[in-house]
C-alpha atoms as a PDB file:
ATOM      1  CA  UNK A   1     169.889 -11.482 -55.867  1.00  0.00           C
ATOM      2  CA  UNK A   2     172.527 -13.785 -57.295  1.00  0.00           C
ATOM      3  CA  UNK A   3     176.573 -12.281 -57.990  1.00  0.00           C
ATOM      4  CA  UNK A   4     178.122 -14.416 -60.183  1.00  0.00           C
ATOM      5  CA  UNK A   5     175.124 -16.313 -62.724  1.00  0.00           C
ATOM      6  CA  UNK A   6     171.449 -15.800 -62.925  1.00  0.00           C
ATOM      7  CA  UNK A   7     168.913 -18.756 -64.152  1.00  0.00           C
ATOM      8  CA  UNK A   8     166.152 -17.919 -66.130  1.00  0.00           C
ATOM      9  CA  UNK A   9     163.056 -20.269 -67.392  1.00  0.00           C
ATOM     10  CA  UNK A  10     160.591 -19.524 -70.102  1.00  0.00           C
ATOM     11  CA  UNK A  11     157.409 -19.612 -68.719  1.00  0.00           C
ATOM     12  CA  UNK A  12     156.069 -22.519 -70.899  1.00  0.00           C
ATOM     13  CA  UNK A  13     158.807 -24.364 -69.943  1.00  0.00           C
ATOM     14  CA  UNK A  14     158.307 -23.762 -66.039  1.00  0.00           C
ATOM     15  CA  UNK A  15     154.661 -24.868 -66.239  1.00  0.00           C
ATOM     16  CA  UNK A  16     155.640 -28.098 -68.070  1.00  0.00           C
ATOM     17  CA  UNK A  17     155.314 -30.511 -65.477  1.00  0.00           C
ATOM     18  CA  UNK A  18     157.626 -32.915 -67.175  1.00  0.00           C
ATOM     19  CA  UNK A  19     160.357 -30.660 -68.593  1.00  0.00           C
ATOM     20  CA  UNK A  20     160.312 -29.095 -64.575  1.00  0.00           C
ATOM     21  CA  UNK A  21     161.014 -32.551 -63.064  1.00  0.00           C
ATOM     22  CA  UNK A  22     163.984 -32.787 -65.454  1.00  0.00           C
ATOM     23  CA  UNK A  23     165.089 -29.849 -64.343  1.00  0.00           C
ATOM     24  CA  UNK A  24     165.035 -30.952 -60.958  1.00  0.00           C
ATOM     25  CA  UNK A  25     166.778 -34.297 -61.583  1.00  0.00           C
ATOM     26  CA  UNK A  26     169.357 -33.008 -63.353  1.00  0.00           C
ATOM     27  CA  UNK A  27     170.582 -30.002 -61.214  1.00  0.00           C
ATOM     28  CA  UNK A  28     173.770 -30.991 -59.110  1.00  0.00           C
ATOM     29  CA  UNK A  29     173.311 -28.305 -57.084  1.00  0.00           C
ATOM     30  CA  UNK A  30     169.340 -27.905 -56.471  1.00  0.00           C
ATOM     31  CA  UNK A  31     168.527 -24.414 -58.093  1.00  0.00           C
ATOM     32  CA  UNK A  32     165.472 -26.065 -59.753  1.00  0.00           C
ATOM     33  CA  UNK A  33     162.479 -27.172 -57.471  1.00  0.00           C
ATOM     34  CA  UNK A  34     158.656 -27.775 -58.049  1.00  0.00           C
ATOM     35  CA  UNK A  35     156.029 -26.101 -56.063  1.00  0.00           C
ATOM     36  CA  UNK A  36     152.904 -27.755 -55.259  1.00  0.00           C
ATOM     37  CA  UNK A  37     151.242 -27.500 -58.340  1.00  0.00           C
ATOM     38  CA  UNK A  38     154.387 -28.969 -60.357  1.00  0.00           C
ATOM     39  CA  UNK A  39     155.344 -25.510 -61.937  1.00  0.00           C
ATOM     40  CA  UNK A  40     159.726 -25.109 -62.200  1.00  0.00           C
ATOM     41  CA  UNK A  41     160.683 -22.496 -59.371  1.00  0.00           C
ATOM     42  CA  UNK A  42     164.385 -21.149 -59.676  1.00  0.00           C
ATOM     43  CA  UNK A  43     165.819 -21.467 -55.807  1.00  0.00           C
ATOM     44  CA  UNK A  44     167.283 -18.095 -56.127  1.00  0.00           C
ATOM     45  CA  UNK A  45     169.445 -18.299 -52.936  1.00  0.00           C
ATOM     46  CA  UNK A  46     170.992 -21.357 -54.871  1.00  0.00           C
ATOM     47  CA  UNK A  47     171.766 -19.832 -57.997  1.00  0.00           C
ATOM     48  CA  UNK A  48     175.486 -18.736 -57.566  1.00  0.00           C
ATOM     49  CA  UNK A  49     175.759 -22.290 -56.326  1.00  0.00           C
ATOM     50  CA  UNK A  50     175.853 -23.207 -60.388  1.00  0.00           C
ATOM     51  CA  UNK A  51     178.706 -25.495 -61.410  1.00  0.00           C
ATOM     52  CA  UNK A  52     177.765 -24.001 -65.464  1.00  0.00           C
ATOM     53  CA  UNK A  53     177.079 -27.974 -66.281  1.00  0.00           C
ATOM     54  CA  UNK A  54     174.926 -26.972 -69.006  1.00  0.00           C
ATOM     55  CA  UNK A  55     172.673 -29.885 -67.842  1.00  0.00           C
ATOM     56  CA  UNK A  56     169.380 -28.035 -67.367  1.00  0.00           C
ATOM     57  CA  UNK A  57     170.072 -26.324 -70.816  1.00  0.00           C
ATOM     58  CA  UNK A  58     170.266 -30.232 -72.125  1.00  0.00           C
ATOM     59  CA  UNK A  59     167.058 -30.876 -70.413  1.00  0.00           C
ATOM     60  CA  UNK A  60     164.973 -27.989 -71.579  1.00  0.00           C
ATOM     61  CA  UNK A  61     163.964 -27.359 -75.609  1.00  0.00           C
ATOM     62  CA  UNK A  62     166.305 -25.418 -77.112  1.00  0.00           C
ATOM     63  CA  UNK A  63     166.291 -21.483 -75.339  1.00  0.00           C
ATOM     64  CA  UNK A  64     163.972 -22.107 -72.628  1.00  0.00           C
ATOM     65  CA  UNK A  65     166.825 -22.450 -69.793  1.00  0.00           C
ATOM     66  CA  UNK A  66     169.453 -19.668 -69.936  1.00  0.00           C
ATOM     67  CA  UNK A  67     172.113 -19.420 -67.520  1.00  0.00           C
ATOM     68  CA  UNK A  68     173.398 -16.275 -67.712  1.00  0.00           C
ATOM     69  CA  UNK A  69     176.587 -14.864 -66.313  1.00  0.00           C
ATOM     70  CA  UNK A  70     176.905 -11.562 -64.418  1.00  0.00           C
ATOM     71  CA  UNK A  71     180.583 -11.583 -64.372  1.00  0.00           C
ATOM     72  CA  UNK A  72     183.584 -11.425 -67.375  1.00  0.00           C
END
């Protein structure tokens, strides 16, 4: 479980096979891979890793990648 920010991906958007390669692309610091079937998996063990880019949130329609912070 991450400490410091948490990524979250609607479920449509995951599935998108396009909108998951984006995500992929994008990501500076690989917390966005595809599985075999092409479905977005968050790389948990990555996500506190996040640089808060905002990049996957460009990538992704509007509220379908959150990045959320655990910390103040």
């Amino acid at each position: 479980m991450p400490m410091f920010v948490h990524v979250e991906v609607d479920q449509a958007a995951a599935a998108d096979k396009e909108i998951a390669a984006k995500l992929v692309e994008v990501c500076p610091v690989n917390i966005f891979e595809q599985d075999d079937s092409g479905t977005c998996v968050v790389v948990e063990a990555n996500e506190d890793e996040c640089v808060l880019c905002d990049l996957c949130v460009q990538a992704a329609p509007d509220g379908q990648v959150r990045v959320i912070k655990l910390y103040e």
